[in-house]
Every structure is written in C-alpha cells, then in structure tokens.
C-alpha atoms as a PDB file:
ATOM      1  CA  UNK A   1    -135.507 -61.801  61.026  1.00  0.00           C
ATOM      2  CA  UNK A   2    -134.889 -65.183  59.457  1.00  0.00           C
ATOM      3  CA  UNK A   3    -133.409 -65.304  55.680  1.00  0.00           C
ATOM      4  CA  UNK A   4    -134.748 -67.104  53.162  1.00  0.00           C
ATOM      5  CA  UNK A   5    -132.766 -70.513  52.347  1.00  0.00           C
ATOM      6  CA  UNK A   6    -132.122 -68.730  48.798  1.00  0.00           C
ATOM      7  CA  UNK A   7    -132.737 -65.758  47.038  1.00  0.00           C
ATOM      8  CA  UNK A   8    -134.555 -67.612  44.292  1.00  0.00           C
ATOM      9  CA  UNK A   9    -136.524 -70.010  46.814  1.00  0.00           C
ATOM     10  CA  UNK A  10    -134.635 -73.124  45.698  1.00  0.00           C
ATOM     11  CA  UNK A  11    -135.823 -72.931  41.808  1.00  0.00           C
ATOM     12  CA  UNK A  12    -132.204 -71.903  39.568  1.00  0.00           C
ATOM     13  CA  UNK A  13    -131.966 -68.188  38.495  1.00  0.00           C
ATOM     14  CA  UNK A  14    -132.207 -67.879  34.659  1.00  0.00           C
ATOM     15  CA  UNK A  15    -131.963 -65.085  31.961  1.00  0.00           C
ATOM     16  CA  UNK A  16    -135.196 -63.870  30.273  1.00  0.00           C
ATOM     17  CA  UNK A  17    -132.788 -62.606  27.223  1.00  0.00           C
ATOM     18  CA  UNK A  18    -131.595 -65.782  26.859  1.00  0.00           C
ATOM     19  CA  UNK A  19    -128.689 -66.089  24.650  1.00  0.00           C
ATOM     20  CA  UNK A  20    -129.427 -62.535  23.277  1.00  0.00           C
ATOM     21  CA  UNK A  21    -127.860 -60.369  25.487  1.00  0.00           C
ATOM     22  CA  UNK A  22    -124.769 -59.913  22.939  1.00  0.00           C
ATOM     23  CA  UNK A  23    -125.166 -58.208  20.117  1.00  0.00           C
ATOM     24  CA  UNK A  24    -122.872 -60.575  18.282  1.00  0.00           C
ATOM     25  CA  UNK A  25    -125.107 -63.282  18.911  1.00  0.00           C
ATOM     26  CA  UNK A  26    -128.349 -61.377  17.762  1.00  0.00           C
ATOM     27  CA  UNK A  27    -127.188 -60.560  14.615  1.00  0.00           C
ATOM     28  CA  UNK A  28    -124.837 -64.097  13.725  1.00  0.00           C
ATOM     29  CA  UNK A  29    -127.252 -66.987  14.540  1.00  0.00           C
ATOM     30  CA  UNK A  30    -131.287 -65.883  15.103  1.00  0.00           C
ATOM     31  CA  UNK A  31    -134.001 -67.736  13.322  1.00  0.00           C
ATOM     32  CA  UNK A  32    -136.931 -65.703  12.142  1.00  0.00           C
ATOM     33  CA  UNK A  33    -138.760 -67.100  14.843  1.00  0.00           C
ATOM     34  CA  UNK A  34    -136.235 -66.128  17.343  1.00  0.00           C
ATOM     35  CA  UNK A  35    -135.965 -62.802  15.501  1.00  0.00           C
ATOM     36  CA  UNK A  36    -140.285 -62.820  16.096  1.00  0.00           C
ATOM     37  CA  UNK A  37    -139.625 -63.987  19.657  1.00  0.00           C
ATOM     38  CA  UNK A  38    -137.293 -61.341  20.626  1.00  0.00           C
ATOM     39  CA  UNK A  39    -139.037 -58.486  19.088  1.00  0.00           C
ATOM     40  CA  UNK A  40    -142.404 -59.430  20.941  1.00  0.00           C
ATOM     41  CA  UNK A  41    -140.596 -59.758  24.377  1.00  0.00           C
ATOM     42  CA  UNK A  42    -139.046 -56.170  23.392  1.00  0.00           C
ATOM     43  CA  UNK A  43    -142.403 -54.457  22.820  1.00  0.00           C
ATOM     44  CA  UNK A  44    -143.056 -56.517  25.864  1.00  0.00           C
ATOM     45  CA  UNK A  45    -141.166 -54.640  27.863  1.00  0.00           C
ATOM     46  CA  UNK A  46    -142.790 -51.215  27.123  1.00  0.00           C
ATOM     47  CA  UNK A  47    -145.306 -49.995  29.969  1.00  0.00           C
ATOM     48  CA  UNK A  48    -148.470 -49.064  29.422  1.00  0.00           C
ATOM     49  CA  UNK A  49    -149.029 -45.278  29.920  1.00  0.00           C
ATOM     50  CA  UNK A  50    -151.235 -45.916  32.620  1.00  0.00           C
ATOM     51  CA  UNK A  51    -149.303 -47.802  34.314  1.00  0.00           C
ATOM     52  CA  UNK A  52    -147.641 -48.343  36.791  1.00  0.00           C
ATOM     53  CA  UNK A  53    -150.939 -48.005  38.487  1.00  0.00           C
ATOM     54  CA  UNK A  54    -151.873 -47.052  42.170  1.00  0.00           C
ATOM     55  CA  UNK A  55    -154.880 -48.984  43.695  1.00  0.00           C
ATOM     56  CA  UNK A  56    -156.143 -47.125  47.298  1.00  0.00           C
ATOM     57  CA  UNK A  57    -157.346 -50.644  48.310  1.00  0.00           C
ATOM     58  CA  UNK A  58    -153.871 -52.368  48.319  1.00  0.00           C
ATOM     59  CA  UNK A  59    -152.460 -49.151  49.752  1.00  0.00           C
ATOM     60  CA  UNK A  60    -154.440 -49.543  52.864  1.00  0.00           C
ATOM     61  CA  UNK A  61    -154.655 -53.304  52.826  1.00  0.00           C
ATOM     62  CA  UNK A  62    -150.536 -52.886  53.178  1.00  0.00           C
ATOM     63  CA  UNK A  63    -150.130 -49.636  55.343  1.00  0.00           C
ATOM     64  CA  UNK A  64    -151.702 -50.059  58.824  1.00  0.00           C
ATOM     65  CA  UNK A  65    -153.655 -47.473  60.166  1.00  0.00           C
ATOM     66  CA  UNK A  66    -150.431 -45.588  62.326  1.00  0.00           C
ATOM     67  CA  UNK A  67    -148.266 -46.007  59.282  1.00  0.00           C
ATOM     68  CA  UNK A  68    -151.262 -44.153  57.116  1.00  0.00           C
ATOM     69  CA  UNK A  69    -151.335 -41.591  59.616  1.00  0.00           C
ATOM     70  CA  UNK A  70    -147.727 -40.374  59.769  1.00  0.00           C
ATOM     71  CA  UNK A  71    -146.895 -40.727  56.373  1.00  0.00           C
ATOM     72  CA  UNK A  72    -150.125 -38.440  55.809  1.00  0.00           C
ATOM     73  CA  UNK A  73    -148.536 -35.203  55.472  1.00  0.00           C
ATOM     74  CA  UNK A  74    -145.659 -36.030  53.306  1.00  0.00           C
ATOM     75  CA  UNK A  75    -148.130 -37.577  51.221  1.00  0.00           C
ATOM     76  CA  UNK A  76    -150.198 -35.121  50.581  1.00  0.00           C
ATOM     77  CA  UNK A  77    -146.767 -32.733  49.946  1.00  0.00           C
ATOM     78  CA  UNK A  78    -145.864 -35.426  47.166  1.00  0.00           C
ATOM     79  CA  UNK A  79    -149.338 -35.523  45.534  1.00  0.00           C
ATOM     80  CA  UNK A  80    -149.283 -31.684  45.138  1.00  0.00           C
ATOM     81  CA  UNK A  81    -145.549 -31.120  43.644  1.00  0.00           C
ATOM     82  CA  UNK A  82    -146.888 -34.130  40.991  1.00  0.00           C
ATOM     83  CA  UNK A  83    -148.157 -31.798  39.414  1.00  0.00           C
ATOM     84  CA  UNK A  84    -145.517 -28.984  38.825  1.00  0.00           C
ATOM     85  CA  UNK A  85    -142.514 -31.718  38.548  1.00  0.00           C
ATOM     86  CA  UNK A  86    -142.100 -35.438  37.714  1.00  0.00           C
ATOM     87  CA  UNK A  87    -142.791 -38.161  40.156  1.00  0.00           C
ATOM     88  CA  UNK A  88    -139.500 -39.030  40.569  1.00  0.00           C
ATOM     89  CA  UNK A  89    -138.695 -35.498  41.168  1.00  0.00           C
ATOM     90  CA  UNK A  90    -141.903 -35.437  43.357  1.00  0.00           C
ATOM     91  CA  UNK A  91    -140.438 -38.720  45.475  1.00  0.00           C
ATOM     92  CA  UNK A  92    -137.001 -37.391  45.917  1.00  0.00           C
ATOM     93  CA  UNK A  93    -137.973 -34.024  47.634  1.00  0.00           C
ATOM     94  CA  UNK A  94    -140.629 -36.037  49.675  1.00  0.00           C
ATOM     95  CA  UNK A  95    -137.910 -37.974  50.802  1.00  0.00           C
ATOM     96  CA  UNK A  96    -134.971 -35.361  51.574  1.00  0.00           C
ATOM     97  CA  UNK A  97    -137.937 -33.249  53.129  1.00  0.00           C
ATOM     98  CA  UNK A  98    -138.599 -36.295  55.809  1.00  0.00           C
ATOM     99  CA  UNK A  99    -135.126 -36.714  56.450  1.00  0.00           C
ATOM    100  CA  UNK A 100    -134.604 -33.374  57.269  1.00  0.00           C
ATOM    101  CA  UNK A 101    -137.882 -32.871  59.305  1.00  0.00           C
ATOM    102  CA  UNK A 102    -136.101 -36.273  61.384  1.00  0.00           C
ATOM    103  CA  UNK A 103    -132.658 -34.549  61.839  1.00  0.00           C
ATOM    104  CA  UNK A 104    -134.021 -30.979  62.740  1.00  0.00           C
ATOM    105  CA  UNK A 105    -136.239 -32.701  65.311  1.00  0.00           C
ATOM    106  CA  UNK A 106    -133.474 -34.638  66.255  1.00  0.00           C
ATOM    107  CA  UNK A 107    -131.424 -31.631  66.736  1.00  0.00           C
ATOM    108  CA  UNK A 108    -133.911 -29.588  68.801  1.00  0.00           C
ATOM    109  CA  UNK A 109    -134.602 -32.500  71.165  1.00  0.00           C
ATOM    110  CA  UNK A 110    -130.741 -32.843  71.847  1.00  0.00           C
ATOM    111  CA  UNK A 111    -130.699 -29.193  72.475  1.00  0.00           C
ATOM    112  CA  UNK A 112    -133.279 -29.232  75.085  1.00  0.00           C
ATOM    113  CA  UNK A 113    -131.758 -32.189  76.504  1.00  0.00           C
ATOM    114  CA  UNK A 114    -128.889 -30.933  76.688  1.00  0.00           C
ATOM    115  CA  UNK A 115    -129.979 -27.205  78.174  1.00  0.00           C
ATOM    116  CA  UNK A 116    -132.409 -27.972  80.607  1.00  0.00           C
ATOM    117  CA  UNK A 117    -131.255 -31.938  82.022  1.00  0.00           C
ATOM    118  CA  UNK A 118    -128.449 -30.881  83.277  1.00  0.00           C
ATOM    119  CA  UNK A 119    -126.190 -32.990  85.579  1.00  0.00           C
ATOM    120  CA  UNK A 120    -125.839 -31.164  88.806  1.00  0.00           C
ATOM    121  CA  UNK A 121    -125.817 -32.181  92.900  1.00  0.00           C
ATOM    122  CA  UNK A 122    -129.477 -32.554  92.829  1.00  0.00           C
ATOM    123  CA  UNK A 123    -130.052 -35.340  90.170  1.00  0.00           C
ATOM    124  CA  UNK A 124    -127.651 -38.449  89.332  1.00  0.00           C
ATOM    125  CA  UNK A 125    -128.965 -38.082  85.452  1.00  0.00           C
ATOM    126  CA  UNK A 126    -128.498 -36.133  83.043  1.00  0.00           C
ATOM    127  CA  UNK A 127    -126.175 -34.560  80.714  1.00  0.00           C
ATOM    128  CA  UNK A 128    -122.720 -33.610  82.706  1.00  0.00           C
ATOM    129  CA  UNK A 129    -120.762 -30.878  80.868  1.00  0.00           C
ATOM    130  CA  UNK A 130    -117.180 -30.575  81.511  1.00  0.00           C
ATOM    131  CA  UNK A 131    -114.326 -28.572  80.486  1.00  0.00           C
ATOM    132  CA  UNK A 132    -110.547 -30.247  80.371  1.00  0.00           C
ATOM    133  CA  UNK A 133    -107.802 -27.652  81.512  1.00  0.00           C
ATOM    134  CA  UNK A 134    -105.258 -26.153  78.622  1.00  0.00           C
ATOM    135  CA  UNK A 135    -101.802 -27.802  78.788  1.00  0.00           C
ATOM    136  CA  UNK A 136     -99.516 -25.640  79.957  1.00  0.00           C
ATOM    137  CA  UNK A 137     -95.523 -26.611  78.924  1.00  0.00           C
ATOM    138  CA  UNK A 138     -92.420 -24.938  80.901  1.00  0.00           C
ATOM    139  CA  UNK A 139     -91.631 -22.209  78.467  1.00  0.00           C
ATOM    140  CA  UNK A 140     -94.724 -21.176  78.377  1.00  0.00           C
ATOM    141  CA  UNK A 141     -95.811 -17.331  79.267  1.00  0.00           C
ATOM    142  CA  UNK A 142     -98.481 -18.991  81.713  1.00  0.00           C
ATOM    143  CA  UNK A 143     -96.171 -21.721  83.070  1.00  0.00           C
ATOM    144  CA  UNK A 144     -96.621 -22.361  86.532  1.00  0.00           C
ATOM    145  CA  UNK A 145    -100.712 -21.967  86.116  1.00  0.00           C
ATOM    146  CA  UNK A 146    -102.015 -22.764  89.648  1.00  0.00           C
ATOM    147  CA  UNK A 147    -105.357 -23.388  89.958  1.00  0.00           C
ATOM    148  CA  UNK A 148    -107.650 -20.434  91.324  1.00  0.00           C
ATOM    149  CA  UNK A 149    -109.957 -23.310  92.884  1.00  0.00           C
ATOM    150  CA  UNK A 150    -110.718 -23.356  96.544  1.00  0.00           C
ATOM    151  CA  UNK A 151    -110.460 -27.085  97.674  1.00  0.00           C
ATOM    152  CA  UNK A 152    -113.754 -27.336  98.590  1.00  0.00           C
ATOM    153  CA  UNK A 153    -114.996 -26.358  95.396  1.00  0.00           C
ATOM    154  CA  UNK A 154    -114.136 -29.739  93.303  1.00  0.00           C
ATOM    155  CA  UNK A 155    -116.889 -31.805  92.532  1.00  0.00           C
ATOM    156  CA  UNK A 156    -118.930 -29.216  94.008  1.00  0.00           C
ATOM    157  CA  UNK A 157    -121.723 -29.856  90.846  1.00  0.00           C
ATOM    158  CA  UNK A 158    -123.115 -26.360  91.126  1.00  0.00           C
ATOM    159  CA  UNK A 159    -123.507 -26.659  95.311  1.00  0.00           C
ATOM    160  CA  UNK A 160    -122.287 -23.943  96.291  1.00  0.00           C
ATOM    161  CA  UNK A 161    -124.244 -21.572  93.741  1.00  0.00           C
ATOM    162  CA  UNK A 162    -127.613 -22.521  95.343  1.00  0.00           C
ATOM    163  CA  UNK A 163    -127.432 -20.691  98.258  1.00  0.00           C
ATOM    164  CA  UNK A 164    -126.615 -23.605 100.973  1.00  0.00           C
ATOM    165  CA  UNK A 165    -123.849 -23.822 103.416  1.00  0.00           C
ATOM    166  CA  UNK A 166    -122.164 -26.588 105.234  1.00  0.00           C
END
C-alpha cells in the first residue's frame, strides 16, 4: 500500500488553539474579542448528547456484505451489554471477547493438527515429533547409557508398529 506524499496532503499543519494553548498567554495578552473567540470555540468543542451518531446506511455503504456477516455476532453481543455498561466498556469486552474466540480457535486447530497429521512412513507431511536424548556426563550414575535401539529401528517413522515385515 502506497503512502501518502504527507500526512497533511501538502497543505502546513496548524494549531486550532492558536497562541492559547498556555495559560500564561490566555490570561497576559487576550482582547475581548479573542477572549469571545476562545470561549465560542470552547463551547465548540462540547458534543451534542446525541451525538456521536450511528447512521445504518453508511454502516453498510462501508462494511461489505462478508465483513457484515462475521462481525454479526459480536455485534449483536456489543448492542446488548450497551445497555447494562458504557459503550466503551461495551467495545472493550467486544473486543477481548474476539480476540480470544481467534486464539482458542487457533489453539484447537493446532491441536488437531498436531494429533491427527502426524509425520510418519506413510506421508512426507505433517507434523514430525521428536524427542532429543538426555546428556549423560562421566560421573554420572547412568554414564555409559547405551542405546536399547535395534539398528534397524532408526528412522523407522512408526514402520515397524504397522504390522509389515521386510
């Protein structure tokens, strides 16, 4: 995705408090037209209690039908706890409750992948499993630990547990 050339599109950023962000300033050099000025663009500020407002057209002129679809039942999840918390409160657990629907999912998928794709002699894919040996240092009780395997068992890959022989 290209960026834009600038974040402003070419037009210089600029402060819509002006030179009254300080408090020094405000109170050492305002006219009374400033002073007028500044106390409209405060009550300005103020939202309506209506708003912000949500219009259904622009939601679905925005959300294509596949996006509407999945984000359906979290929706619906966030339009009913809108009533017993604040919307903020109400967006937060919609949120967290997605994110953990995703890693659950994510989880259980892994798990099956894992359990039943296994990588054995019949199939080149799949997830191999293996097990690295413990160290064993002179000194230890265990010290000269020989392997048990017979030779023809390495890279066997589960052969020799399905019944053939050679």
């Amino acid at each position: 995705m290209s960026q834009p050339a600038s974040e402003t599109g070419g037009v210089k950023p600029m402060s819509i408090a002006d030179r009254f962000v300080s408090e020094r300033e405000r109170l050492h050099s305002m006219s009374k037209e400033e002073r007028a000025f500044r106390k409209q663009w405060l009550k300005d500020q103020v939202l309506h209690p209506r708003e912000p407002c949500e219009v259904p057209e622009m939601y679905a002129a925005t959300h294509n039908p596949i996006r509407r679809a999945y984000k359906w039942p979290l929706n619906q999840l966030e339009n009913a706890l809108r009533g017993h918390f604040r919307c903020e409160t109400a967006a937060r657990i919609r949120y967290y409750t997605g994110r953990s629907i995703m890693i659950i999912a994510g989880a259980y998928l892994m798990t099956y992948y894992v359990m039943y794709n296994t990588n054995d002699w019949t199939r080149k894919s799949g997830m191999r499993v293996s097990r690295s040996r413990i160290a064993v240092l002179p000194g230890d009780p265990d010290f000269p630990c020989v392997s048990t395997m017979e030779r023809a068992d390495y890279a066997d890959r589960g052969f020799s547990e399905c019944g053939l022989k050679l």
